[in-house]
N, C-alpha and C. Protein backbone atom coordinates (compact mmCIF):
# COMPACT_ATOMS: atom_id res chain seq x y z
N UNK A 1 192.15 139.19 78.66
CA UNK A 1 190.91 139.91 78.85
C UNK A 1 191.15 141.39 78.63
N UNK A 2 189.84 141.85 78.04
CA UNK A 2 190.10 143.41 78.04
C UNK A 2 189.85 143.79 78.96
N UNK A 3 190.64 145.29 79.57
CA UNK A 3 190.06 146.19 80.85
C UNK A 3 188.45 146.20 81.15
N UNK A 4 187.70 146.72 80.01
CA UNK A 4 186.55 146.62 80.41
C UNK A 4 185.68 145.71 80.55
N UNK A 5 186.01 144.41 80.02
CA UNK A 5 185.43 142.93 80.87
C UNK A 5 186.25 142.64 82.35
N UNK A 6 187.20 143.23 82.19
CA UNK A 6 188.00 142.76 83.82
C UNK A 6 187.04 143.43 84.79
N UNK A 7 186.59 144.98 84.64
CA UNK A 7 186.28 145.91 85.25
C UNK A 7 184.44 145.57 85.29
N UNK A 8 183.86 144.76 84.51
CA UNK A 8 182.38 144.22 84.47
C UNK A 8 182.51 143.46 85.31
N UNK A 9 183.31 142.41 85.21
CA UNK A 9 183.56 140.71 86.15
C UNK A 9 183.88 141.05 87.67
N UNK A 10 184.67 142.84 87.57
CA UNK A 10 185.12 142.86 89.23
C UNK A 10 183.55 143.82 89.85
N UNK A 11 182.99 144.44 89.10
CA UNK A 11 181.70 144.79 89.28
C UNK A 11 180.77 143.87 90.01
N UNK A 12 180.55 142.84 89.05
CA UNK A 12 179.46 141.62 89.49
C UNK A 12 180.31 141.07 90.39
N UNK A 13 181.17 140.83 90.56
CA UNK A 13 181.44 140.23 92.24
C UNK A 13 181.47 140.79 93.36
N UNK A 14 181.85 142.20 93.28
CA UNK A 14 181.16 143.32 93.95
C UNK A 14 179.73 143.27 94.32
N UNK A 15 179.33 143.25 93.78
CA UNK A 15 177.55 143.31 93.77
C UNK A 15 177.12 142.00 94.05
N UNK A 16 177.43 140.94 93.95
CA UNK A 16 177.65 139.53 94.94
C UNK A 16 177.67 139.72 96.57
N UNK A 17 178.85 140.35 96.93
CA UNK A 17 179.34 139.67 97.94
C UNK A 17 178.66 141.06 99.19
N UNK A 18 178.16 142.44 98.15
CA UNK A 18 177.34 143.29 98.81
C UNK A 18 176.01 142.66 99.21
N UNK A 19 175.50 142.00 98.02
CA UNK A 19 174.33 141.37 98.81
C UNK A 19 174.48 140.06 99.66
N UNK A 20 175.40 139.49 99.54
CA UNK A 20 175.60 138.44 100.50
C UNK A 20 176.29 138.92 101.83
N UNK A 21 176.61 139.76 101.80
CA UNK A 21 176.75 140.74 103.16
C UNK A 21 175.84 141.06 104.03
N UNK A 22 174.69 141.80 103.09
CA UNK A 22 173.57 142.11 103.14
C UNK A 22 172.58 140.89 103.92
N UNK A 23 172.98 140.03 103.14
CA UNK A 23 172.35 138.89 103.31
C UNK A 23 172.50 137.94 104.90
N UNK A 24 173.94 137.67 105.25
CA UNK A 24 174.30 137.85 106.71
C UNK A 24 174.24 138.36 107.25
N UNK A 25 173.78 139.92 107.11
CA UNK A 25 173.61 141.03 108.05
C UNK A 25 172.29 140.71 108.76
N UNK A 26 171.13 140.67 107.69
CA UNK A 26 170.16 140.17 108.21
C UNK A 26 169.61 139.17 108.84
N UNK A 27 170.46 138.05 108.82
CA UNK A 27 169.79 137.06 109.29
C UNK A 27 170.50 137.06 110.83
N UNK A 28 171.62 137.53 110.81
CA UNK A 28 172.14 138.06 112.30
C UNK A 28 171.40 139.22 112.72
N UNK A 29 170.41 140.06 112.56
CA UNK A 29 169.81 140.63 113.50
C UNK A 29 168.53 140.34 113.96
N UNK A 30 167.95 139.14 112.54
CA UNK A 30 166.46 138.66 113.19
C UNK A 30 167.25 137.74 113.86
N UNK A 31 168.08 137.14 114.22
CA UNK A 31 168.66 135.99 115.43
C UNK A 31 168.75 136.84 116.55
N UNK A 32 169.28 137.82 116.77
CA UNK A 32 169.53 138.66 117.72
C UNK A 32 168.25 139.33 118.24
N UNK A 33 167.23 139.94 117.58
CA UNK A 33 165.69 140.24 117.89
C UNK A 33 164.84 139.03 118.63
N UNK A 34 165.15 137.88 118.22
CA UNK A 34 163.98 136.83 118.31
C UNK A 34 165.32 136.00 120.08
N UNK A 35 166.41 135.78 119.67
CA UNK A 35 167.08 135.56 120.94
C UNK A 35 166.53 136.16 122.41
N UNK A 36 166.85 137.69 121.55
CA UNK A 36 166.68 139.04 122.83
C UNK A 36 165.45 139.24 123.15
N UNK A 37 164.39 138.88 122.43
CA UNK A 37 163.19 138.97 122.95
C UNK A 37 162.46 137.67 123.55
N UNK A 38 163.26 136.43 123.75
CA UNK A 38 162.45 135.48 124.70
C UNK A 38 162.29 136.00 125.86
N UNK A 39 161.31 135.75 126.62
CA UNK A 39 161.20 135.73 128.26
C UNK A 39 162.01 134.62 129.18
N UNK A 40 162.97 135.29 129.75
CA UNK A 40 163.64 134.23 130.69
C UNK A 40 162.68 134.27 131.87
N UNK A 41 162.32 132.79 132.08
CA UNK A 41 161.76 132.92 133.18
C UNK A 41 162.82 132.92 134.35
N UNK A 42 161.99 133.67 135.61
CA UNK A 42 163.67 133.59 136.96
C UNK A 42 162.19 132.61 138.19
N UNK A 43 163.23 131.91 138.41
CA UNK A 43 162.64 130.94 139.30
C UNK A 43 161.86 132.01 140.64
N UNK A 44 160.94 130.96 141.08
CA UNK A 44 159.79 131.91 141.91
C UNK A 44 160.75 131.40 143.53
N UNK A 45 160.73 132.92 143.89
CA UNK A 45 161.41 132.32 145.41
C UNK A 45 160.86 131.50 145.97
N UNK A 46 161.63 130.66 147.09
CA UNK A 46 160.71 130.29 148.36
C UNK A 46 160.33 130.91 149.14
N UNK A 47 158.72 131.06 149.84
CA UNK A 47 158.58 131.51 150.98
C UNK A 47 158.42 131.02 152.47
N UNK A 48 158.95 131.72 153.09
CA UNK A 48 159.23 130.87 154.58
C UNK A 48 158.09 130.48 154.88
N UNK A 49 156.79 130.91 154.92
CA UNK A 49 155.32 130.29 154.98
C UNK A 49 155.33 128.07 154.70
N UNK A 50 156.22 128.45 153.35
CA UNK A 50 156.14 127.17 152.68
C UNK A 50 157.03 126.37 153.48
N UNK A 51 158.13 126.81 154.25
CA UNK A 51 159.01 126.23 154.64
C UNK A 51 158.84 125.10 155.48
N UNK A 52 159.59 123.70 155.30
CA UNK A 52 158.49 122.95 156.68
C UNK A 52 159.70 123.01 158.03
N UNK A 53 158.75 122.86 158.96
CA UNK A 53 159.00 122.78 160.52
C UNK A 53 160.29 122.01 160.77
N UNK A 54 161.76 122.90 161.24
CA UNK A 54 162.77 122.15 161.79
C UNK A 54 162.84 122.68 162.85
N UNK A 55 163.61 122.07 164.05
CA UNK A 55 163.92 122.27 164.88
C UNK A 55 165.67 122.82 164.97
């Protein structure tokens, strides 16, 4: 191969693996947005009102 097809071929794989970088980058931060933004629900206390009658 000549230098300047070596230097095209290492280009385009460059420019591959930038957008497939790119490409994992993003889909790890809408996972991380949509994770981080559920509502955990936290369980509702008991109140002693509710509590039943022991001795």
């Amino acid at each position: 191969m000549s230098k300047q097809n070596d230097k095209s071929e290492r280009a385009n794989w460059a420019g591959a693996a930038a957008l497939a970088g790119a490409a994992l980058g993003s889909a790890a931060l809408a996972a991380v947005l949509l994770y981080g933004t559920r509502a955990k629900e936290k369980p509702t206390p008991s109140h002693p009102e509710d509590a039943p009658e022991t001795d």
